[in-house]
C-alpha atoms as a PDB file:
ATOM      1  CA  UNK A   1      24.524  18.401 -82.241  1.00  0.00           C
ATOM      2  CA  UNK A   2      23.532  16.638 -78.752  1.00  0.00           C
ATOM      3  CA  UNK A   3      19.556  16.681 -80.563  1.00  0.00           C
ATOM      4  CA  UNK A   4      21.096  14.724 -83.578  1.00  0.00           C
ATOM      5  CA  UNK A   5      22.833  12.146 -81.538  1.00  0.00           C
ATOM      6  CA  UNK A   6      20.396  11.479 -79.752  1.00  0.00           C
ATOM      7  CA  UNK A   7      17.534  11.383 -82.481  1.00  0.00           C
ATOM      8  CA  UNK A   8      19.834   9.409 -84.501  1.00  0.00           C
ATOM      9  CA  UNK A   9      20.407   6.777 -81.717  1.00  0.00           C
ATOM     10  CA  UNK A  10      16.553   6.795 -81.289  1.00  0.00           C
ATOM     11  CA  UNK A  11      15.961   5.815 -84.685  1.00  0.00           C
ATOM     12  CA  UNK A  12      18.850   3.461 -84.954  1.00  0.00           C
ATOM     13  CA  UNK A  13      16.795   1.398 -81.437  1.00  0.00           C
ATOM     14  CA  UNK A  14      13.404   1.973 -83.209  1.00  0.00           C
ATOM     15  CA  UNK A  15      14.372  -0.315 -86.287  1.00  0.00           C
ATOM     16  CA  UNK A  16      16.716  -2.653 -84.684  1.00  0.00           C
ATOM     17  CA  UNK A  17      13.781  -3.478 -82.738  1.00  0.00           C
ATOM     18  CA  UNK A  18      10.981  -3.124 -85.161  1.00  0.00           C
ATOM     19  CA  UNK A  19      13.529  -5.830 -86.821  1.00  0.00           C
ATOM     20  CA  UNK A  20      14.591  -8.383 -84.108  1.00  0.00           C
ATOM     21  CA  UNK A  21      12.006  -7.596 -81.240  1.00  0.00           C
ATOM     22  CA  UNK A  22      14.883  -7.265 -79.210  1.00  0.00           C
ATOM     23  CA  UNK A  23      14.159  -5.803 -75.446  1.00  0.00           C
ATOM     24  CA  UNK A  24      17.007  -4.002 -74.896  1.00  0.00           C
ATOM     25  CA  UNK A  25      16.517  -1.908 -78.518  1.00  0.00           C
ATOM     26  CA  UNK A  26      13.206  -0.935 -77.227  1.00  0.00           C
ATOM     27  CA  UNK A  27      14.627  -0.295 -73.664  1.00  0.00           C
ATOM     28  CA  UNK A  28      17.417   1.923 -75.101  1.00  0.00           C
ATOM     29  CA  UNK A  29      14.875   3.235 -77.970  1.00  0.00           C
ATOM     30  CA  UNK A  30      12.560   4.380 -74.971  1.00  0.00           C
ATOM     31  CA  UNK A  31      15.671   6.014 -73.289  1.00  0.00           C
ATOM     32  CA  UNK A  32      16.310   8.290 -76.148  1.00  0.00           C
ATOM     33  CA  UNK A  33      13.303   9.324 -77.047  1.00  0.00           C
ATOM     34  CA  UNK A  34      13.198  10.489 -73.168  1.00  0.00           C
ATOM     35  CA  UNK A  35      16.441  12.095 -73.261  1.00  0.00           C
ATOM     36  CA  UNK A  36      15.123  13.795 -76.751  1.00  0.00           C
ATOM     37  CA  UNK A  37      11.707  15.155 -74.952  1.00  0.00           C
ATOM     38  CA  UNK A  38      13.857  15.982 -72.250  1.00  0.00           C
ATOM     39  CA  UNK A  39      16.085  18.761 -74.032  1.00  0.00           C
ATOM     40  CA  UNK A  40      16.051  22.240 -73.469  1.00  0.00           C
ATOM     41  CA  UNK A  41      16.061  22.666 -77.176  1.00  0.00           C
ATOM     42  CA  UNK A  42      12.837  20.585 -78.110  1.00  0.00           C
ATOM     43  CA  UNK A  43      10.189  21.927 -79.853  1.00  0.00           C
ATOM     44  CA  UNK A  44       6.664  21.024 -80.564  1.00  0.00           C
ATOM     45  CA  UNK A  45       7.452  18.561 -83.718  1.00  0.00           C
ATOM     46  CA  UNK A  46      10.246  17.011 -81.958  1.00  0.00           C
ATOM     47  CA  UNK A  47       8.141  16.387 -78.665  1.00  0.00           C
ATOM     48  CA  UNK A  48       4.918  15.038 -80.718  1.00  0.00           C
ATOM     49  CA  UNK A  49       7.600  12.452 -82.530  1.00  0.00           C
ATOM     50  CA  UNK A  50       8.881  11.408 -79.235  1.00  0.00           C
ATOM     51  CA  UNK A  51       5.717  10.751 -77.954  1.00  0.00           C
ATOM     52  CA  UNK A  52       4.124   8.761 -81.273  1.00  0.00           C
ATOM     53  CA  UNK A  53       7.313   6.829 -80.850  1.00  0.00           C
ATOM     54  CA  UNK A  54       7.146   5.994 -77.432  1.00  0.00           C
ATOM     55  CA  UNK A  55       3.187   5.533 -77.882  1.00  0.00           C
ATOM     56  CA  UNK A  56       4.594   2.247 -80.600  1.00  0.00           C
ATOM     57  CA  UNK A  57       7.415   1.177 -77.980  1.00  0.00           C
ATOM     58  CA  UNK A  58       4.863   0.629 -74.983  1.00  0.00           C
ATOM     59  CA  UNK A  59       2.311  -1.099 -76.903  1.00  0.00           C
END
């Protein structure tokens, strides 16, 4: 459930700032995606979306 949350949340930040350019989306966008690649639970899809994401967030 925590992986959900958190992907959700990730996604939610991705588009709000994909949408309004807004630093703190991308700041809390970036978070998640951490906190996702940080999990126990991760596996090798779920790591290579976090890091395409973040990968689109830094540049």
């Amino acid at each position: 459930m925590e992986k959900q949350n958190l992907l959700m949340a990730a996604l939610i930040h991705l588009v709000q700032f994909q949408s309004t350019h807004c630093a703190t989306a991308r700041e809390r966008a970036l978070m998640m995606f951490d906190a996702l690649s940080q999990l126990n639970e991760s596996n090798a899809e779920l790591d290579n979306l976090c890091l395409e994401a973040n990968a689109l967030l830094t540049s």
